[in-house]
PDB file of N, CA and C in Angstrom:
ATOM      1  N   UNK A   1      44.562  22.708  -9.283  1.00  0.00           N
ATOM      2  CA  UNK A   1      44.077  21.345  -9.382  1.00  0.00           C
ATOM      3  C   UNK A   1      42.965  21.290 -10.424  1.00  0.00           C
ATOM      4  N   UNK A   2      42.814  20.251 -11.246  1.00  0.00           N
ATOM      5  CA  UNK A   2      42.100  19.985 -12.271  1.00  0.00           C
ATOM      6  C   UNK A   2      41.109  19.232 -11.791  1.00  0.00           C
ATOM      7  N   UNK A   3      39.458  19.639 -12.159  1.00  0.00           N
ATOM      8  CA  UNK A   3      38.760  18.079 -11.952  1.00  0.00           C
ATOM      9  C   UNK A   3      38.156  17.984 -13.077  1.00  0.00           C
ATOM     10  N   UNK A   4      37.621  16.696 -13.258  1.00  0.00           N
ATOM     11  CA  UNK A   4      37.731  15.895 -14.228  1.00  0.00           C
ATOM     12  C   UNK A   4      35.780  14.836 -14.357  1.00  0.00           C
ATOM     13  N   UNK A   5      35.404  14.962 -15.300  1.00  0.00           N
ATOM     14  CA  UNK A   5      34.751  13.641 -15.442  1.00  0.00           C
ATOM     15  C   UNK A   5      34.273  13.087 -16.668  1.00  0.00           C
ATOM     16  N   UNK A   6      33.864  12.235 -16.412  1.00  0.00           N
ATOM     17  CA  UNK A   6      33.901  10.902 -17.515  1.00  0.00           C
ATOM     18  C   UNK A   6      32.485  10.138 -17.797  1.00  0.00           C
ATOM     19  N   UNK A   7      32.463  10.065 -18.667  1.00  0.00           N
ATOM     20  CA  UNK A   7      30.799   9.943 -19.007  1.00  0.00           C
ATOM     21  C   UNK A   7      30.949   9.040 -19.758  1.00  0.00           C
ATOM     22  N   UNK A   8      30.215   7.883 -19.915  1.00  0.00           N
ATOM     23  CA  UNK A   8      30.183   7.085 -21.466  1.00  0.00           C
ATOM     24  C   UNK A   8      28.644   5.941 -21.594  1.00  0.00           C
ATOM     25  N   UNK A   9      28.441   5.941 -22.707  1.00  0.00           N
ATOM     26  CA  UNK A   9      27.534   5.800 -22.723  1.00  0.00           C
ATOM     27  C   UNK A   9      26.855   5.049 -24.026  1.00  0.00           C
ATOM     28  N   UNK A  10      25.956   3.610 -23.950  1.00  0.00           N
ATOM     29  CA  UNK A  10      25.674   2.728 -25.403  1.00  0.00           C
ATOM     30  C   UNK A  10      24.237   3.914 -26.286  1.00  0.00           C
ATOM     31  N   UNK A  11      24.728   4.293 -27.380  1.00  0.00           N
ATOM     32  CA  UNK A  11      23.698   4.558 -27.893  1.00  0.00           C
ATOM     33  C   UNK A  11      24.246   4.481 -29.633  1.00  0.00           C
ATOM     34  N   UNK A  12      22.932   5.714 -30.581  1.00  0.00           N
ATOM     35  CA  UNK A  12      23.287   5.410 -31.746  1.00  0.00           C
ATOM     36  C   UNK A  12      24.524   7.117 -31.660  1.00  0.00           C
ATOM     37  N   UNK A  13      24.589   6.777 -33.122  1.00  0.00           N
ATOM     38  CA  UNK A  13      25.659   7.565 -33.244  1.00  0.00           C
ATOM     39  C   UNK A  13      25.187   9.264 -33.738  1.00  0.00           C
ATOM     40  N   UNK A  14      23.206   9.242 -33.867  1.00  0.00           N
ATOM     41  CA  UNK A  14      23.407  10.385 -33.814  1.00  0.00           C
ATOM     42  C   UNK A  14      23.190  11.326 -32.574  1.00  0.00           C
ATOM     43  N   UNK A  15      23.298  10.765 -31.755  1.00  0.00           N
ATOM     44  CA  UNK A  15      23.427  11.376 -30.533  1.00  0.00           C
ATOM     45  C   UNK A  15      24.770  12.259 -30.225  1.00  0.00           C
ATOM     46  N   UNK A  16      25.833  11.048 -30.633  1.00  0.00           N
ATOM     47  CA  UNK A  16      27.342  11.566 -30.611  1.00  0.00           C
ATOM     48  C   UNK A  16      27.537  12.691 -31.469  1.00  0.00           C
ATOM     49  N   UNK A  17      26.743  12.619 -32.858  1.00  0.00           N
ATOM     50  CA  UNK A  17      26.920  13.722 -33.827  1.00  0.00           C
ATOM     51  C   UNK A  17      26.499  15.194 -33.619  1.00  0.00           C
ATOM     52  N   UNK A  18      25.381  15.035 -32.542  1.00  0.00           N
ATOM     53  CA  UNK A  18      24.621  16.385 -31.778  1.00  0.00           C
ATOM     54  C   UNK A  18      25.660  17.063 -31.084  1.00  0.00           C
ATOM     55  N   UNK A  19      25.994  15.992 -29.884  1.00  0.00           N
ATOM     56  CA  UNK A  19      26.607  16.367 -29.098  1.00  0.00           C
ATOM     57  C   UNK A  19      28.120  16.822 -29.186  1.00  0.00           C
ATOM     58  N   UNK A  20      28.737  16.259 -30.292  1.00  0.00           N
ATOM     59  CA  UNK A  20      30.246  16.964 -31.120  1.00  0.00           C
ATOM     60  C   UNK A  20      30.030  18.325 -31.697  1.00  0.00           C
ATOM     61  N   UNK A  21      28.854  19.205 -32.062  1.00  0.00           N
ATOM     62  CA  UNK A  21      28.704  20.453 -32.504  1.00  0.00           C
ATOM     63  C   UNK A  21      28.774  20.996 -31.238  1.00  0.00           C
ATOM     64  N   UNK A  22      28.007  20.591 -30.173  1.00  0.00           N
ATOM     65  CA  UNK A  22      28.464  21.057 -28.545  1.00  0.00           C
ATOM     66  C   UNK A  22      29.878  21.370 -28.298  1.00  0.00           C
ATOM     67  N   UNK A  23      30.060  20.324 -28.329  1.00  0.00           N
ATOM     68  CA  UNK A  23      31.716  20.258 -28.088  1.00  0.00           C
ATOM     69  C   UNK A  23      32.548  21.420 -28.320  1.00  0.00           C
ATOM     70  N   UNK A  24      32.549  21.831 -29.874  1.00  0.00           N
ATOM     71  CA  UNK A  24      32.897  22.725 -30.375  1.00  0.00           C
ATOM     72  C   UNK A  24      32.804  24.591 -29.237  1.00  0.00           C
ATOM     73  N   UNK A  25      31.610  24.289 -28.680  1.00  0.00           N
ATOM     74  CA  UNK A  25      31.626  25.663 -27.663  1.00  0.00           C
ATOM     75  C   UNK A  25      32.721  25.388 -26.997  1.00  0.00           C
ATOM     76  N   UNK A  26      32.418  27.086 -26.536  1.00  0.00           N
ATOM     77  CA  UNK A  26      33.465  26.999 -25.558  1.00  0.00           C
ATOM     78  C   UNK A  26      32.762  27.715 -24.286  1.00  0.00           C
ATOM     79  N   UNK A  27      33.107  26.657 -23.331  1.00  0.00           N
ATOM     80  CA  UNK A  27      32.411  26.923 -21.941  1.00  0.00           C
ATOM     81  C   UNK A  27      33.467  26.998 -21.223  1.00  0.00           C
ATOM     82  N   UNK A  28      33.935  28.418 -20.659  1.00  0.00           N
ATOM     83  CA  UNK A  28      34.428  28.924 -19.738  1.00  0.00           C
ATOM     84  C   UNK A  28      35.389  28.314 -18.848  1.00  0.00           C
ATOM     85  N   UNK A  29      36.094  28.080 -18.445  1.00  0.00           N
ATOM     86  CA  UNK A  29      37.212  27.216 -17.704  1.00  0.00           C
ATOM     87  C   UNK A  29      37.177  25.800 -17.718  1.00  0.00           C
ATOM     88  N   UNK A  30      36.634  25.409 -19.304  1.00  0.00           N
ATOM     89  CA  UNK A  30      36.642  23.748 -19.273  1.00  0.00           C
ATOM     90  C   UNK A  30      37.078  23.271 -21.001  1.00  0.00           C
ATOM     91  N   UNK A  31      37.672  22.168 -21.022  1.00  0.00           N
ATOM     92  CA  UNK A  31      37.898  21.462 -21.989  1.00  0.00           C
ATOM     93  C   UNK A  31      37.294  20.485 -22.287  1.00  0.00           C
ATOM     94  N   UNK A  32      36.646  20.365 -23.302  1.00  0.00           N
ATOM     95  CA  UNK A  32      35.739  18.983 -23.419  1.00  0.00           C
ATOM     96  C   UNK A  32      35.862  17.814 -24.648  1.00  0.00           C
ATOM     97  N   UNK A  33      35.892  16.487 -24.571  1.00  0.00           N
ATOM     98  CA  UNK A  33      36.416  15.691 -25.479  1.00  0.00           C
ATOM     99  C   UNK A  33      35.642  15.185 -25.871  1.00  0.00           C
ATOM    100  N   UNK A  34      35.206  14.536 -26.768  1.00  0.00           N
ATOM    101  CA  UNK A  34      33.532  13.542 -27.452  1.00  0.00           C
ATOM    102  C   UNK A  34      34.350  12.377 -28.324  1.00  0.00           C
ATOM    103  N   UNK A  35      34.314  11.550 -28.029  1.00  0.00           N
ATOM    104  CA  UNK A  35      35.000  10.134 -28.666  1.00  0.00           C
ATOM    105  C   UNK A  35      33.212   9.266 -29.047  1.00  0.00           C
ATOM    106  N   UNK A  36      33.595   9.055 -30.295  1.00  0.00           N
ATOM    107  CA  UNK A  36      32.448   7.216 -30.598  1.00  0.00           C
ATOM    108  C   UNK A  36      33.383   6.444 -30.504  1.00  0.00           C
ATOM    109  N   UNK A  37      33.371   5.080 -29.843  1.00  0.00           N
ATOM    110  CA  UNK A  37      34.495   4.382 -29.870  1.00  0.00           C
ATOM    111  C   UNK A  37      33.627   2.652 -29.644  1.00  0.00           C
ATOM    112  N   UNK A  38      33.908   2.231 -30.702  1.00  0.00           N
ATOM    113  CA  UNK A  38      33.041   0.743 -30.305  1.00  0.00           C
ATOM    114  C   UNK A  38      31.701   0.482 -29.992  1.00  0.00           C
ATOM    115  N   UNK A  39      30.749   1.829 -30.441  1.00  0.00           N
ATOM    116  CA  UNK A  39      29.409   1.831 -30.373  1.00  0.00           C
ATOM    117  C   UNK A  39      29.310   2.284 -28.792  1.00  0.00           C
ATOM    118  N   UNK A  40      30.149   3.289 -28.662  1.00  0.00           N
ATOM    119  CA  UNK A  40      29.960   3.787 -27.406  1.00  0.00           C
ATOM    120  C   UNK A  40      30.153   5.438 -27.303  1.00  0.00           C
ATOM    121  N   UNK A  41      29.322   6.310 -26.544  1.00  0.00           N
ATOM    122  CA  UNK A  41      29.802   7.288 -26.867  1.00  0.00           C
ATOM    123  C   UNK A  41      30.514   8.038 -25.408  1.00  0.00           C
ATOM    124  N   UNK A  42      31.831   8.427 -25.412  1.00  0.00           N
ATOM    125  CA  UNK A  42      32.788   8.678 -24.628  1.00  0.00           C
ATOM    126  C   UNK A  42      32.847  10.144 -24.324  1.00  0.00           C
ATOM    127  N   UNK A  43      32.717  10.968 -23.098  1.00  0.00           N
ATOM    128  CA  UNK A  43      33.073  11.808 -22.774  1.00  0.00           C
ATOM    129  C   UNK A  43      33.987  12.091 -21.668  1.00  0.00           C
ATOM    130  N   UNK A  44      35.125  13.439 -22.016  1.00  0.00           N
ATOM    131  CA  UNK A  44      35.806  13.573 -20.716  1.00  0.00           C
ATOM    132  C   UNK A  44      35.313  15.191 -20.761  1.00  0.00           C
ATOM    133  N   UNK A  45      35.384  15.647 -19.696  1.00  0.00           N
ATOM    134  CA  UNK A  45      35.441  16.791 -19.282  1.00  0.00           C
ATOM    135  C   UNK A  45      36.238  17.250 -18.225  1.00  0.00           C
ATOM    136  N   UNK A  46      37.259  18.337 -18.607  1.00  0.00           N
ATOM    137  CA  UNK A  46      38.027  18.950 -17.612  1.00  0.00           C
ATOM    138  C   UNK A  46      37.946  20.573 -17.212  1.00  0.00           C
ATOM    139  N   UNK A  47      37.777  20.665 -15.975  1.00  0.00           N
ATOM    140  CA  UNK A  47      37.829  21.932 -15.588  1.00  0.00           C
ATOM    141  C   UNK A  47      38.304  22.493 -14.575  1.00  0.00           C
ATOM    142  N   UNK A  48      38.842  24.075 -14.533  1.00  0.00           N
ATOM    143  CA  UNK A  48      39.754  24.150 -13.359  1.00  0.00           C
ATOM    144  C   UNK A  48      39.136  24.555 -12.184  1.00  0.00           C
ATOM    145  N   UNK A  49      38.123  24.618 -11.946  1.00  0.00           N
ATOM    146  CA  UNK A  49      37.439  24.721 -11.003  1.00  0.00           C
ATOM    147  C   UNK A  49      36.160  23.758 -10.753  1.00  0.00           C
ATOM    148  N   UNK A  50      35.380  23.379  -9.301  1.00  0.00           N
ATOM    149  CA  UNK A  50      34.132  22.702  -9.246  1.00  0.00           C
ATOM    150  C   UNK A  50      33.065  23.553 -10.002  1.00  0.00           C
ATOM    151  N   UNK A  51      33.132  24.775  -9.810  1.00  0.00           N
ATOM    152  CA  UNK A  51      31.941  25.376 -10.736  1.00  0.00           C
ATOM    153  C   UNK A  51      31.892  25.209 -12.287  1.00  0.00           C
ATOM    154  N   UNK A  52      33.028  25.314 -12.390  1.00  0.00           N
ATOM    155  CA  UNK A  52      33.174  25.149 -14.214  1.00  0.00           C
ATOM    156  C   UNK A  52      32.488  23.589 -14.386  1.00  0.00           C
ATOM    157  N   UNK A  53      33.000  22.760 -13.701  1.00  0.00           N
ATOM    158  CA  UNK A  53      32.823  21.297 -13.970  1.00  0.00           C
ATOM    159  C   UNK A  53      31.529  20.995 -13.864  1.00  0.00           C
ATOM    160  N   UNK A  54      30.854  21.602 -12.799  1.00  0.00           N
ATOM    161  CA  UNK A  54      29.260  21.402 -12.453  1.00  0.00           C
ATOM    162  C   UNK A  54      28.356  22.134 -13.652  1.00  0.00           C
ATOM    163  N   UNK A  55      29.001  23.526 -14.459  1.00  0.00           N
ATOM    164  CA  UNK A  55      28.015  24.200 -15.165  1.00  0.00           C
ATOM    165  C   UNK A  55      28.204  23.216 -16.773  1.00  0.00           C
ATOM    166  N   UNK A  56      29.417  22.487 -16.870  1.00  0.00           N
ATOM    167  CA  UNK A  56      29.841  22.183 -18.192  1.00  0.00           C
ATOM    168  C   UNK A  56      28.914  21.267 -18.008  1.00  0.00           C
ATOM    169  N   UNK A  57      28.672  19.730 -16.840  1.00  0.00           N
ATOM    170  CA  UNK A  57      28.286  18.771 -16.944  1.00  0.00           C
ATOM    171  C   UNK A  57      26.829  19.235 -16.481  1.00  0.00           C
ATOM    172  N   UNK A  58      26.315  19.944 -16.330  1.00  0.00           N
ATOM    173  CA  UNK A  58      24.976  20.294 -16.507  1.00  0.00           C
ATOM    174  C   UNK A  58      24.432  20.518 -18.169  1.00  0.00           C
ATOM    175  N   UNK A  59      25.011  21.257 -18.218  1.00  0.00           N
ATOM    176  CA  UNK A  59      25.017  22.061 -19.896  1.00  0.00           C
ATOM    177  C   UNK A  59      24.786  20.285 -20.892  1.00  0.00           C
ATOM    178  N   UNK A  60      25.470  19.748 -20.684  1.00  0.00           N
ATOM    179  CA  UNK A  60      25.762  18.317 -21.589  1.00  0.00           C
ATOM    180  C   UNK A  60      24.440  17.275 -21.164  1.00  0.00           C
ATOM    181  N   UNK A  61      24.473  17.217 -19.619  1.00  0.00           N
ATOM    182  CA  UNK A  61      23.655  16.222 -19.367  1.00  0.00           C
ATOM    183  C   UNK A  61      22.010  17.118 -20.102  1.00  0.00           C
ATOM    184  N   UNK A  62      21.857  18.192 -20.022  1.00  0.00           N
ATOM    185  CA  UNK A  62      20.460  18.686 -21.086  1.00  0.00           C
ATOM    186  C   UNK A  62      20.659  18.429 -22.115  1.00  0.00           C
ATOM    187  N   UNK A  63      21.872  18.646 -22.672  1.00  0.00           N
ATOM    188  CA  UNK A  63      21.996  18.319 -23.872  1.00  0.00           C
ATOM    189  C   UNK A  63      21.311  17.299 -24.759  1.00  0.00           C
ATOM    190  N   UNK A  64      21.839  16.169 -23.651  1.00  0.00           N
ATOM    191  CA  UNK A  64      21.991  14.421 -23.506  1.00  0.00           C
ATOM    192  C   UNK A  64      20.121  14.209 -23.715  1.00  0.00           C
ATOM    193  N   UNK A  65      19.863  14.488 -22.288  1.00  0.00           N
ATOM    194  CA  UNK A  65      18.461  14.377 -22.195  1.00  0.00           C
ATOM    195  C   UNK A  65      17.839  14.885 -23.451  1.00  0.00           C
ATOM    196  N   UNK A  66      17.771  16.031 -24.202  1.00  0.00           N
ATOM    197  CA  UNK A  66      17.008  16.903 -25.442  1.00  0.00           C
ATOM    198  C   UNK A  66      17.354  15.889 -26.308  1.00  0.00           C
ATOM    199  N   UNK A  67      18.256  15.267 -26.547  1.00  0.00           N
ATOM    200  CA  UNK A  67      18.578  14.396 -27.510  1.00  0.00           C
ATOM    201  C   UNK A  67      17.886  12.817 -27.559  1.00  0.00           C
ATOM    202  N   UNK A  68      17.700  12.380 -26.065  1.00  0.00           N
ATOM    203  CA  UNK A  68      16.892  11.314 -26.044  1.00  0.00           C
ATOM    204  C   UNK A  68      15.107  11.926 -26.662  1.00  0.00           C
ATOM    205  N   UNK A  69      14.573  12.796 -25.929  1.00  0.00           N
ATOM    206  CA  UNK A  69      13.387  13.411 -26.272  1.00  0.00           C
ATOM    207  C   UNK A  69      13.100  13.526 -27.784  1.00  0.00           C
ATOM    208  N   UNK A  70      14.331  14.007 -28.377  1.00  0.00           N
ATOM    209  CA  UNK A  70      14.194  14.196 -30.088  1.00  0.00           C
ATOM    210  C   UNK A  70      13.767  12.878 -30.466  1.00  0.00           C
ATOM    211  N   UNK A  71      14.561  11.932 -30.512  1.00  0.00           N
ATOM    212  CA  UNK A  71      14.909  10.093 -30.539  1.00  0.00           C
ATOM    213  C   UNK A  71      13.410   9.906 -30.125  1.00  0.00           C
ATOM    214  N   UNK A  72      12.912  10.222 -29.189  1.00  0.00           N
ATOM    215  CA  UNK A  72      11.728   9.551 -28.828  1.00  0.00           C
ATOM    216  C   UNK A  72      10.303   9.850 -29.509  1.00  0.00           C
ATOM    217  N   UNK A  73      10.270  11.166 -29.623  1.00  0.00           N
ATOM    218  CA  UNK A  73       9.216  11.873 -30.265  1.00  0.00           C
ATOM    219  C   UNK A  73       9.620  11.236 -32.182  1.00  0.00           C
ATOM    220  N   UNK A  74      10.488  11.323 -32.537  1.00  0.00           N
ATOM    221  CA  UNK A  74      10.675  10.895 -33.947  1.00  0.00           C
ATOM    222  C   UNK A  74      10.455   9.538 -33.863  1.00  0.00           C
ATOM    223  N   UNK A  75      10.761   8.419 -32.562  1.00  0.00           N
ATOM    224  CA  UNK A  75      10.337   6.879 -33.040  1.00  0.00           C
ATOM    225  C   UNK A  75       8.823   7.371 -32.925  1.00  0.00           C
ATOM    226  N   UNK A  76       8.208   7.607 -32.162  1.00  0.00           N
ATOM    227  CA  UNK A  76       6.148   7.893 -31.813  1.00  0.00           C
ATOM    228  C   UNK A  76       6.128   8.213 -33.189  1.00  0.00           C
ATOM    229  N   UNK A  77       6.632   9.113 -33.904  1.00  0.00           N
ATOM    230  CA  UNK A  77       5.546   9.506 -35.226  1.00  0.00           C
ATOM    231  C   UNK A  77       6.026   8.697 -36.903  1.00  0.00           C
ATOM    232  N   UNK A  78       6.978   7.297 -36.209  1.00  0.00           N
ATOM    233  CA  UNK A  78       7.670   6.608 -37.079  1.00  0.00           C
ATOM    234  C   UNK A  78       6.389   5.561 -36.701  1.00  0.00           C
ATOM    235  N   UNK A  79       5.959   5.460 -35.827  1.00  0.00           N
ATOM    236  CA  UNK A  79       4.735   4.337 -35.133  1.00  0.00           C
ATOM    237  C   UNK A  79       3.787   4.163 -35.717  1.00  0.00           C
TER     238      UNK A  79
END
């Protein structure tokens, strides 16, 4: 059995651009997809186990977060 999840999310697009060099890894019993689609940025993640799925969507959601932090610290010294 496969599980599965789905993430999506309004932001700019270099977030999506970070997170597509991610993509590119390869994390252990999972497949991962990165779509921009309509000013949205789209993720699926599949894996064949709950552990795979929990370590992939951990791994991303830091990702996610480091990427808002970058965004934030670069608008403060744009201020």
């Amino acid at each position: 059995m496969k599980h599965r999840a789905y993430l999506e999310m309004e932001d700019s697009g270099e977030l999506y651009e970070a997170l597509r060099v991610e993509a590119g890894r390869e994390i252990p019993r999972t497949e991962v997809k990165i779509e921009w689609f309509q000013g949205k940025l789209k993720m699926k993640i599949r894996a064949e186990d709950l552990h795979a799925l929990r370590a992939a969507l951990n791994s991303y959601l830091r990702w996610i977060n480091l990427g808002y932090e970058v965004m934030e610290v670069i608008e403060d010294g744009r201020a």
